[in-house]
Every structure is written in structure tokens, then in C-alpha cells.
C-alpha atoms as a PDB file:
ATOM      1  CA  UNK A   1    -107.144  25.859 -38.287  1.00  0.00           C
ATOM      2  CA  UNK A   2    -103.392  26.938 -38.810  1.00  0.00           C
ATOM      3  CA  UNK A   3    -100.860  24.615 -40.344  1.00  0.00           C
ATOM      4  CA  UNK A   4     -98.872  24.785 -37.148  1.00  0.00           C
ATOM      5  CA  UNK A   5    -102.130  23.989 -35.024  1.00  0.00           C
ATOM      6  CA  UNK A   6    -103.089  21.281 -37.260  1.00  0.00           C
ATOM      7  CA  UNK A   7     -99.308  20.034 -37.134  1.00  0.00           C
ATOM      8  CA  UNK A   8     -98.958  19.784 -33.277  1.00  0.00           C
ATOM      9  CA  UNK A   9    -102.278  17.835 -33.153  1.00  0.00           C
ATOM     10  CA  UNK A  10    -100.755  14.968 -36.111  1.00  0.00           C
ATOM     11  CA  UNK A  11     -98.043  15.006 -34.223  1.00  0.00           C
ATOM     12  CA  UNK A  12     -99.471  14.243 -30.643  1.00  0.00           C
ATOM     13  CA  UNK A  13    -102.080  11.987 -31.903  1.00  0.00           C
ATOM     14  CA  UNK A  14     -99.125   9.691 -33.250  1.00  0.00           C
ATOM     15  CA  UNK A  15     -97.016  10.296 -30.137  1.00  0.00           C
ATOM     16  CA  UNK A  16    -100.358   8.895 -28.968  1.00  0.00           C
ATOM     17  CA  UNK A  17    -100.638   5.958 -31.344  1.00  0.00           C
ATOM     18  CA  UNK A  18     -96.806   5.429 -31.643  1.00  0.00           C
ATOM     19  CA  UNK A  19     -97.152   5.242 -27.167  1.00  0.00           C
ATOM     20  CA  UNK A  20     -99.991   2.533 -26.893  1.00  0.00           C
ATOM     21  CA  UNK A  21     -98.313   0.173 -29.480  1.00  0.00           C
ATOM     22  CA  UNK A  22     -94.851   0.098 -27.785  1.00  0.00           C
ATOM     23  CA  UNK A  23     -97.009  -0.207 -24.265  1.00  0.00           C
ATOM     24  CA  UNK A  24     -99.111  -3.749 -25.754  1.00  0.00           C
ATOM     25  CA  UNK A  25     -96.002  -4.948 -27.457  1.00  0.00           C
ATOM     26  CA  UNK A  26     -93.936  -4.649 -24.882  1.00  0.00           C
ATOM     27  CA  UNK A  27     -96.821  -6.211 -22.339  1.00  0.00           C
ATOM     28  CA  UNK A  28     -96.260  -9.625 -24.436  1.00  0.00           C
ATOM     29  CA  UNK A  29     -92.778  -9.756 -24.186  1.00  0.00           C
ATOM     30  CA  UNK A  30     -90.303 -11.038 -21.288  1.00  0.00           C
ATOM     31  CA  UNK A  31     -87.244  -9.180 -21.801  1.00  0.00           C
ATOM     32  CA  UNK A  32     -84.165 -10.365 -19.970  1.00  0.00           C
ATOM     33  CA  UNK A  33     -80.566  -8.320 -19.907  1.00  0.00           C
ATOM     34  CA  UNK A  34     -77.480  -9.590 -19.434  1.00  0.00           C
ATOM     35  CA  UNK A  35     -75.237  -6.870 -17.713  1.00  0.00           C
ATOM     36  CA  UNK A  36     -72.017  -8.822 -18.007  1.00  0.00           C
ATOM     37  CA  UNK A  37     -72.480  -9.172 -21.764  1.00  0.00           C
ATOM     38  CA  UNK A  38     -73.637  -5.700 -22.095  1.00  0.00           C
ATOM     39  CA  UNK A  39     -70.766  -4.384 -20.675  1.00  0.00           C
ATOM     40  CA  UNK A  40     -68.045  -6.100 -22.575  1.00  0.00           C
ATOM     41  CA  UNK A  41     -69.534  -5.191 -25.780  1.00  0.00           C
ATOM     42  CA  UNK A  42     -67.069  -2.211 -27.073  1.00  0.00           C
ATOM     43  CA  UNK A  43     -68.901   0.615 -29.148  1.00  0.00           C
ATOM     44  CA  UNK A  44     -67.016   3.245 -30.982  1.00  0.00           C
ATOM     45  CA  UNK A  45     -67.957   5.929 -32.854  1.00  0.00           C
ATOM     46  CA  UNK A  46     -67.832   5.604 -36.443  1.00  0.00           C
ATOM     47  CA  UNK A  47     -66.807   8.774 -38.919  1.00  0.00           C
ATOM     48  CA  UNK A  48     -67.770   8.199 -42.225  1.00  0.00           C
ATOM     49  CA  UNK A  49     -66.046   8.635 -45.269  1.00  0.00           C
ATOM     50  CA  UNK A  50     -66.284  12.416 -47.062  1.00  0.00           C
ATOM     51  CA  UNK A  51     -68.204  12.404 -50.068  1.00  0.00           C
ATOM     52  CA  UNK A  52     -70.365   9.106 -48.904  1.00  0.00           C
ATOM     53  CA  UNK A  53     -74.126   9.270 -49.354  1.00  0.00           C
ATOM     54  CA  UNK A  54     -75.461   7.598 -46.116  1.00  0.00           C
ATOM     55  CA  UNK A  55     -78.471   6.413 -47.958  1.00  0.00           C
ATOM     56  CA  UNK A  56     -75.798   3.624 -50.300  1.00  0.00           C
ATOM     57  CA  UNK A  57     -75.128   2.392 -46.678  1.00  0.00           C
ATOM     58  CA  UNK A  58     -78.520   0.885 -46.160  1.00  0.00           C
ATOM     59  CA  UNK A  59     -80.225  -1.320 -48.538  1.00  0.00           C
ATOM     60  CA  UNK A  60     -83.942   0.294 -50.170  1.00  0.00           C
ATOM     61  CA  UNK A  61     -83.217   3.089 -47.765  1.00  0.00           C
ATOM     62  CA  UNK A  62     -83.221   6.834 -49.588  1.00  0.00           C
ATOM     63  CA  UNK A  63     -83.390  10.106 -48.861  1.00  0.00           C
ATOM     64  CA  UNK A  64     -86.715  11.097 -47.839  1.00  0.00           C
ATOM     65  CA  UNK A  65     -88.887  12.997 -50.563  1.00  0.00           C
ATOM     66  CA  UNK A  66     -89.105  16.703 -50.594  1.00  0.00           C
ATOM     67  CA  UNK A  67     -92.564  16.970 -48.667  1.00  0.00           C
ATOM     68  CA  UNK A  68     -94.439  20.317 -49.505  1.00  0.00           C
ATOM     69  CA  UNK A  69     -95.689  22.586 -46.513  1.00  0.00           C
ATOM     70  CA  UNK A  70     -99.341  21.920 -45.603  1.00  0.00           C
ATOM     71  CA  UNK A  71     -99.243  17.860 -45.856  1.00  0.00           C
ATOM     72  CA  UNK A  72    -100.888  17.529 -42.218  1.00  0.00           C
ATOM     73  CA  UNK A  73    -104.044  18.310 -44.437  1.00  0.00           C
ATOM     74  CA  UNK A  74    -103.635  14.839 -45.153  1.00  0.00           C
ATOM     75  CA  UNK A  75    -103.889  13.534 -41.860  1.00  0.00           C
ATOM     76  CA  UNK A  76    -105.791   9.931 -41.489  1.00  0.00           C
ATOM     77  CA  UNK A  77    -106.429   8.802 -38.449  1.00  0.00           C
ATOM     78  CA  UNK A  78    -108.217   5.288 -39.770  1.00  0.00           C
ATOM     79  CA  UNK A  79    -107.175   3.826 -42.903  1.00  0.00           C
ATOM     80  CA  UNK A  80    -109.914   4.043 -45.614  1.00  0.00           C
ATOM     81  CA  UNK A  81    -111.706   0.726 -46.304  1.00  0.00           C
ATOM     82  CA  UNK A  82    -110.869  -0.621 -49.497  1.00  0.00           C
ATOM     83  CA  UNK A  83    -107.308   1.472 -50.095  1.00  0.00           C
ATOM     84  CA  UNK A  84    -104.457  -1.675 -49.840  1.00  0.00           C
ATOM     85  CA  UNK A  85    -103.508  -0.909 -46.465  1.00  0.00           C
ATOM     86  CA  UNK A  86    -103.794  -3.275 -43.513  1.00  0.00           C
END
């Protein structure tokens, strides 16, 4: 298959995954909102400084790694048995 045809599928089958896990966590939750509190919270925008690198502004967070084209080749959809990851 294409890279683009193999790139819309990764990318609908974790729209997919990414969908069913907000839909059970959500079903164990009660989630209340306070209007009154939500609405006296003020939010303004924020500008930041020229010449800051947003990444310094969050802890362990970088820029993301240069990814070359082709990578949904690698495309899991189970995690191998044995590999680390739970």
C-alpha cells in the first residue's frame, strides 16, 4: 500500500483506540461542574517572550524528534510480548 494509505489507516485505528478509552474512562467517572466557579475564573491570553524556547517552559518536555517519512511501516497494533511495555 501507499504511505498515505497506510497513514490514514494508523491514524483512524488510533482515533479508534484513542475514542474507546476516553468512552470507559469517562463511564467510571461522576463529573460534576460548577458554573458559578467556572465563570469567575478570568483567562487571558498569554504572549510569550521572543527568543523563548517553549520546550524550557515544561519540565522533560522537548521538541519532538525529526521523524523520517515512511514510519507508519512501524505500525503496532498489540504490543509484542516480552518488549517492556505494559
Amino acid at each position: 500500500m501507499k504511505g498515505s494509505v497506510l497513514r490514514r489507516l494508523k491514524n483512524d485505528k488510533f482515533q479508534e483506540l484513542t475514542d474507546q478509552y476516553i468512552a470507559k474512562a469517562k463511564s467510571g467517572y461522576t463529573v460534576s461542574v460548577d458554573e458559578d466557579v467556572l465563570k469567575s475564573v478570568k483567562v487571558e491570553p498569554h504572549v510569550g517572550s521572543p527568543g523563548v524556547d517553549p520546550s524550557t517552559l515544561l519540565p522533560g518536555v522537548g521538541p519532538r524528534p525529526d521523524r523520517p517519512d515512511g514510519d507508519e511501516q512501524t505500525l503496532e497494533t498489540a504490543p509484542e510480548e516480552g518488549n517492556g511495555q505494559e
